[in-house]
C-alpha atoms as a PDB file:
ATOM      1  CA  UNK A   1      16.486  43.660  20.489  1.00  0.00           C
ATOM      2  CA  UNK A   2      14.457  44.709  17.268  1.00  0.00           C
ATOM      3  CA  UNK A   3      10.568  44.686  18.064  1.00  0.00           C
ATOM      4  CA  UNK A   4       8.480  44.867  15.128  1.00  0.00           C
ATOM      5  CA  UNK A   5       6.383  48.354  14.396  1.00  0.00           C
ATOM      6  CA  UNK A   6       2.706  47.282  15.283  1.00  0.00           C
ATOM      7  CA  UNK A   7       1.181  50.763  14.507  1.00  0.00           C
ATOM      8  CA  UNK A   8       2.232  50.675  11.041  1.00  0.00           C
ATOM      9  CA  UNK A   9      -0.082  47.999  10.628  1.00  0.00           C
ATOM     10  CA  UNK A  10      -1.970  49.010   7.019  1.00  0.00           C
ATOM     11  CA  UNK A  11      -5.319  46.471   6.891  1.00  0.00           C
ATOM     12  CA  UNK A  12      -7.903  46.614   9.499  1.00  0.00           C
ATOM     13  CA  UNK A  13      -6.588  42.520  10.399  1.00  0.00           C
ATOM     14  CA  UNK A  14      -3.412  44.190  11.036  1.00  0.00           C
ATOM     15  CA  UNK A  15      -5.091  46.819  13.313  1.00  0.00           C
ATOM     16  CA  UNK A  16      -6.875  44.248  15.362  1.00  0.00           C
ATOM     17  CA  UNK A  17      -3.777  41.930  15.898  1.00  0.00           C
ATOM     18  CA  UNK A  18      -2.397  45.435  17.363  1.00  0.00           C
ATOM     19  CA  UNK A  19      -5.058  46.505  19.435  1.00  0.00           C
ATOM     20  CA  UNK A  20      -5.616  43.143  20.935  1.00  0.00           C
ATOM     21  CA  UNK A  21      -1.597  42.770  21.430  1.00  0.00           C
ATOM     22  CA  UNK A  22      -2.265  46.580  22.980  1.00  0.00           C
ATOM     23  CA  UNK A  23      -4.686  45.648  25.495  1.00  0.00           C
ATOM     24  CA  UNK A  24      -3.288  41.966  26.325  1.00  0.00           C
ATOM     25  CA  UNK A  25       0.345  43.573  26.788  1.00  0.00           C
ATOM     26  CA  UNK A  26      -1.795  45.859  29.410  1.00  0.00           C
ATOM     27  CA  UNK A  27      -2.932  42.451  31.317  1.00  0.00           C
ATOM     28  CA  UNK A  28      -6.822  43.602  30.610  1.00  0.00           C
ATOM     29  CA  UNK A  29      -8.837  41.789  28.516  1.00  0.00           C
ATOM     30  CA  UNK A  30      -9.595  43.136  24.743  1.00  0.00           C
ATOM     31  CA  UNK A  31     -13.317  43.479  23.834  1.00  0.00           C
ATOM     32  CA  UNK A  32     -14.752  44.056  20.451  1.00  0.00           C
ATOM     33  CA  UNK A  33     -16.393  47.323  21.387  1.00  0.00           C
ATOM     34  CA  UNK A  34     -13.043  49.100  21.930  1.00  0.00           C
ATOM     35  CA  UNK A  35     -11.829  51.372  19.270  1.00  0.00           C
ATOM     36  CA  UNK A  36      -9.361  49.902  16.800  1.00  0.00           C
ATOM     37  CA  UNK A  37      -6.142  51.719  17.603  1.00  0.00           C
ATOM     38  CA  UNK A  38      -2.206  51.627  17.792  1.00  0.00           C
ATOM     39  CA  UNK A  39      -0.715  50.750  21.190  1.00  0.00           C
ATOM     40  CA  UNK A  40       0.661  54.032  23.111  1.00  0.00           C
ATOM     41  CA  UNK A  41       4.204  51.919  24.103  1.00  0.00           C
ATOM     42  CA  UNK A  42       5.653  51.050  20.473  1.00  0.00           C
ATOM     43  CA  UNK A  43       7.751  48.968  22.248  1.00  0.00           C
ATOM     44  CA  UNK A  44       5.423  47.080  24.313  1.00  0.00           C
ATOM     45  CA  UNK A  45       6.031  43.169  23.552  1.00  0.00           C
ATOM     46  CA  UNK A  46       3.311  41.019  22.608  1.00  0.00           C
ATOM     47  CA  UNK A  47       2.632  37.925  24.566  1.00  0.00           C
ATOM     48  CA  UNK A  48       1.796  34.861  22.249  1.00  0.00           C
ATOM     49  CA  UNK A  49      -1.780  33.309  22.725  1.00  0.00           C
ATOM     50  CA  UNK A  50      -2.242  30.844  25.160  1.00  0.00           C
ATOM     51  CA  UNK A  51      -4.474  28.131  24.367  1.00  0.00           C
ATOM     52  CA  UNK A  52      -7.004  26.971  27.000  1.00  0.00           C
ATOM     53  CA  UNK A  53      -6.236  23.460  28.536  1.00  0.00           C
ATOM     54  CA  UNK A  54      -8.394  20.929  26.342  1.00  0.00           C
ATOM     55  CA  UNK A  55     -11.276  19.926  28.671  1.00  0.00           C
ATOM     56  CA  UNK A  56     -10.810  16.010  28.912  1.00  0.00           C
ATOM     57  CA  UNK A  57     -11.463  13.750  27.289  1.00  0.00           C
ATOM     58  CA  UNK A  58     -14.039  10.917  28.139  1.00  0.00           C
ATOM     59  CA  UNK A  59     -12.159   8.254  28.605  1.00  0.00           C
ATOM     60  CA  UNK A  60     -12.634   5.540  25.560  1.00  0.00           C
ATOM     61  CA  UNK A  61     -14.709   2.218  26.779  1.00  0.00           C
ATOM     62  CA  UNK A  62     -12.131  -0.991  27.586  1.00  0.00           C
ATOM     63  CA  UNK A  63     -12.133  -2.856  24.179  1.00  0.00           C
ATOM     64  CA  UNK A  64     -14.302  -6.183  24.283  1.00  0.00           C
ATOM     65  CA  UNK A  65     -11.845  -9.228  23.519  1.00  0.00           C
ATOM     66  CA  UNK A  66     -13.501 -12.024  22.113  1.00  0.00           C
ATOM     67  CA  UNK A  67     -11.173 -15.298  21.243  1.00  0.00           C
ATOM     68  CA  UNK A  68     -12.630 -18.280  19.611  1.00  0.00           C
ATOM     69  CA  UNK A  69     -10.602 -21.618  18.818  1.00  0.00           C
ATOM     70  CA  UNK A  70     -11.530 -24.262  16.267  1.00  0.00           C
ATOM     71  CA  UNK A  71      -9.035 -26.897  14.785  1.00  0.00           C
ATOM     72  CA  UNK A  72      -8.598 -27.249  11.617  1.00  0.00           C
ATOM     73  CA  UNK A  73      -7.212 -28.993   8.323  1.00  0.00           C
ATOM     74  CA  UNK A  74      -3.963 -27.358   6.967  1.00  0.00           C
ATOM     75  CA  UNK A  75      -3.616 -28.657   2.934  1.00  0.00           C
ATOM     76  CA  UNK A  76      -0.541 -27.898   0.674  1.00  0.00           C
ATOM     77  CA  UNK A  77      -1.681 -27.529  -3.322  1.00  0.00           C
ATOM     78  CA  UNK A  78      -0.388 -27.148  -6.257  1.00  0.00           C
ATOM     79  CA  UNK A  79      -0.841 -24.170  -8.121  1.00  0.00           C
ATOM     80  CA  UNK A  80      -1.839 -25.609 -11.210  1.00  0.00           C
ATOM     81  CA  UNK A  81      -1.826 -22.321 -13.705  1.00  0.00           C
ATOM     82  CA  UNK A  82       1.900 -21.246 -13.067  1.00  0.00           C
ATOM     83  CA  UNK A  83       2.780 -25.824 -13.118  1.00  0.00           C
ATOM     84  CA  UNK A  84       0.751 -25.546 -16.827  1.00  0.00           C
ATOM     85  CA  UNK A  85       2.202 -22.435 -18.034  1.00  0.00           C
ATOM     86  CA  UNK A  86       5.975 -23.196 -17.519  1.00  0.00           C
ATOM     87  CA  UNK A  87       5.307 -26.236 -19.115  1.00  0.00           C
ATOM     88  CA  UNK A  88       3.957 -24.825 -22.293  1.00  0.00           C
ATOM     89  CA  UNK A  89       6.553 -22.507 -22.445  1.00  0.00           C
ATOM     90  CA  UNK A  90       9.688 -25.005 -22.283  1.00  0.00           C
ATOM     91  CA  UNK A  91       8.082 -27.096 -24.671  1.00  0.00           C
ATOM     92  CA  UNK A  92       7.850 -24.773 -26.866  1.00  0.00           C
ATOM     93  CA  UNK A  93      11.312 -23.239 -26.373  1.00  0.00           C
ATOM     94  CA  UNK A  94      12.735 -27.508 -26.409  1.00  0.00           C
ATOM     95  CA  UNK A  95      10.736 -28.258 -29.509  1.00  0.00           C
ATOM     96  CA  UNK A  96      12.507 -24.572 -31.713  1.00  0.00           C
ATOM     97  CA  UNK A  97      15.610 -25.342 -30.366  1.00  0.00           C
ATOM     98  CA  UNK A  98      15.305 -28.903 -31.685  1.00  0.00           C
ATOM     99  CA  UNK A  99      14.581 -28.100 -34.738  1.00  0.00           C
ATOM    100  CA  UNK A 100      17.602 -25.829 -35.670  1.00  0.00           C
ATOM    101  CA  UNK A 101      19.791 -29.095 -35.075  1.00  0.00           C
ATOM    102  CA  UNK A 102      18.214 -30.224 -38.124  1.00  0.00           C
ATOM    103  CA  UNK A 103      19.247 -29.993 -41.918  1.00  0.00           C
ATOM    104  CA  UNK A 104      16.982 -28.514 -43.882  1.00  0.00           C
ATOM    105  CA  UNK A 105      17.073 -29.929 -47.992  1.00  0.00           C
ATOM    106  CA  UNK A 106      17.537 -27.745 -50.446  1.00  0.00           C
ATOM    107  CA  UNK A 107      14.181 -29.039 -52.496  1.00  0.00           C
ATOM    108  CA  UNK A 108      12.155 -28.600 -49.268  1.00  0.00           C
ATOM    109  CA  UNK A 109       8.729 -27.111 -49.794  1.00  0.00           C
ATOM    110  CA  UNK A 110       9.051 -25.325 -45.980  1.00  0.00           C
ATOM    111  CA  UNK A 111      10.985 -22.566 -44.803  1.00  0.00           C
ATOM    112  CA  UNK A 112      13.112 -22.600 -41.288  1.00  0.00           C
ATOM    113  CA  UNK A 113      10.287 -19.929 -40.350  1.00  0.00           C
ATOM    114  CA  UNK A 114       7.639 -22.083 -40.771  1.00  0.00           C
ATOM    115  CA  UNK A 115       9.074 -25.674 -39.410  1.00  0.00           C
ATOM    116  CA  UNK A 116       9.865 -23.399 -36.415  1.00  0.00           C
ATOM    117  CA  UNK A 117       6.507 -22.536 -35.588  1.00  0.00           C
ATOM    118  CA  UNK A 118       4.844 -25.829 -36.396  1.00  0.00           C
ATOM    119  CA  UNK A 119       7.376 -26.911 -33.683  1.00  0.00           C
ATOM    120  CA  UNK A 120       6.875 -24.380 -31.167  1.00  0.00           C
ATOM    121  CA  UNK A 121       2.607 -25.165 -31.609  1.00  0.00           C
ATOM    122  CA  UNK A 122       3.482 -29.400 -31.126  1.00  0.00           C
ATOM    123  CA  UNK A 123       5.938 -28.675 -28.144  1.00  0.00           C
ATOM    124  CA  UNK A 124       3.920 -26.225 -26.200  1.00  0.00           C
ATOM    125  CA  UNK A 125       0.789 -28.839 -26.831  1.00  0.00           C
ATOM    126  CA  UNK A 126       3.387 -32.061 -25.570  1.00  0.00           C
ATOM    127  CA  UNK A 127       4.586 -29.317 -22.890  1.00  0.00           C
ATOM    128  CA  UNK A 128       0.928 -28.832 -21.403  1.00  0.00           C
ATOM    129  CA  UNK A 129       0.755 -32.498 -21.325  1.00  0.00           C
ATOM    130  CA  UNK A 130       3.713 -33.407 -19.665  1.00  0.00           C
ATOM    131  CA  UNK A 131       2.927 -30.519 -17.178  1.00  0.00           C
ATOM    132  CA  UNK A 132      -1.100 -31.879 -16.383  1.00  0.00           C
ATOM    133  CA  UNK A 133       0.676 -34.986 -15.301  1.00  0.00           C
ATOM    134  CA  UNK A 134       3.414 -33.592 -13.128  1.00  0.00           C
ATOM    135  CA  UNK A 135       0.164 -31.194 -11.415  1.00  0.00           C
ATOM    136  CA  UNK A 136      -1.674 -34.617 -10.937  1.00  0.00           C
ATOM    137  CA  UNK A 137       1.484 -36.424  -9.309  1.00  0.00           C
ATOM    138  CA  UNK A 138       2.508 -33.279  -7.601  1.00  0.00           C
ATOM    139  CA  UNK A 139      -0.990 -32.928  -6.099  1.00  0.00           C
ATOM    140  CA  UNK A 140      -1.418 -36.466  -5.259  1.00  0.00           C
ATOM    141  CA  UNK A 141       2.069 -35.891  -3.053  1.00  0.00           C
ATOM    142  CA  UNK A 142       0.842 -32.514  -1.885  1.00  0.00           C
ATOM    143  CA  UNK A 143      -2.296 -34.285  -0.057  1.00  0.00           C
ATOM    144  CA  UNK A 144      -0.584 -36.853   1.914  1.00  0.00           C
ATOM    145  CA  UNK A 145       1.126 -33.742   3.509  1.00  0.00           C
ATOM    146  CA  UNK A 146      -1.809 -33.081   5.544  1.00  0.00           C
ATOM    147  CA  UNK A 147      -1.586 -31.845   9.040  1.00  0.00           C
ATOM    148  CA  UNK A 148      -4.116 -29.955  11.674  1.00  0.00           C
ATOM    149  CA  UNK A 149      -3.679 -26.775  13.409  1.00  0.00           C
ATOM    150  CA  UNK A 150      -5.527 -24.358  15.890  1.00  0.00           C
ATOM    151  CA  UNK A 151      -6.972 -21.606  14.349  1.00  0.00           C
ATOM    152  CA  UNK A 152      -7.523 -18.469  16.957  1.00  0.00           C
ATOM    153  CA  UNK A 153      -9.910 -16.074  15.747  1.00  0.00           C
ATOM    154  CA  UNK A 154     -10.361 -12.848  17.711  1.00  0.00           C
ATOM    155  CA  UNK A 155     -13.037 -10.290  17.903  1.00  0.00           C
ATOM    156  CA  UNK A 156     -12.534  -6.763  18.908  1.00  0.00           C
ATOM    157  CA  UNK A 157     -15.190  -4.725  19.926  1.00  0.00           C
END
């Protein structure tokens, strides 16, 4: 079994670790006013450090549970940003797509480009329309939903 060298130790740290490995391996305890020096037994093994036993712990205070119940009104909405923005959106996308069905006359005084956009502007407008009355009838449907629950709310202290 190879034991590492612990008097060719070349800092003063190194010297330390070997004196205190020295006088630990010799079951006496190490002060700091013993010279720094290489163990006599080359060989000797060097037991690792045992840490002392924490000293325990106080012992943490029984959590304070306090529970309180109150009914209340459960709603369903409507979430009325995502309803409006879909509904601009396929308008839009309805009202270009429409418009490509069309001919276009030679003699016209508008390009495809611009009778597209025109479009897309009137069927995102009809679009947010259509979608403001689906919100109102979807909301109005939403409310008769209503129901009541027990909320539980609990403090921990």
């Amino acid at each position: 079994m190879n034991q590492p060298d612990l008097s060719s130790a070349s800092t003063p740290l190194g010297s330390a670790s070997a004196a205190a490995g020295a006088g630990a391996a010799a079951g006496r305890p190490v002060s700091s006013s013993e010279p720094l020096h290489a163990p006599a037994d080359v060989n000797a093994v060097r037991e690792p450090a045992v840490p002392e036993p924490a000293a325990a712990a106080p012992a943490a205070p029984e959590p304070i549970v306090r529970e309180s119940k109150q009914e209340v009104i459960l709603e369903r909405s409507v979430r009325v940003n995502r309803v409006l923005i879909a509904g601009v959106v396929i308008g839009a996308v309805v009202a270009m797509l429409a418009c490509l069905f069309f001919p276009i006359a030679e003699d016209a005084e508008y390009t495809m480009g611009q009778i597209v956009g025109f479009m897309a502007l009137i069927g995102a407008a009809l679009g947010a329309g259509v979608a403001g009355l689906l919100v109102i009838v979807l909301g109005a449907v939403a409310r008769r939903k209503r129901g009541t629950g027990i909320a539980v709310q609990s403090d921990v202290r």
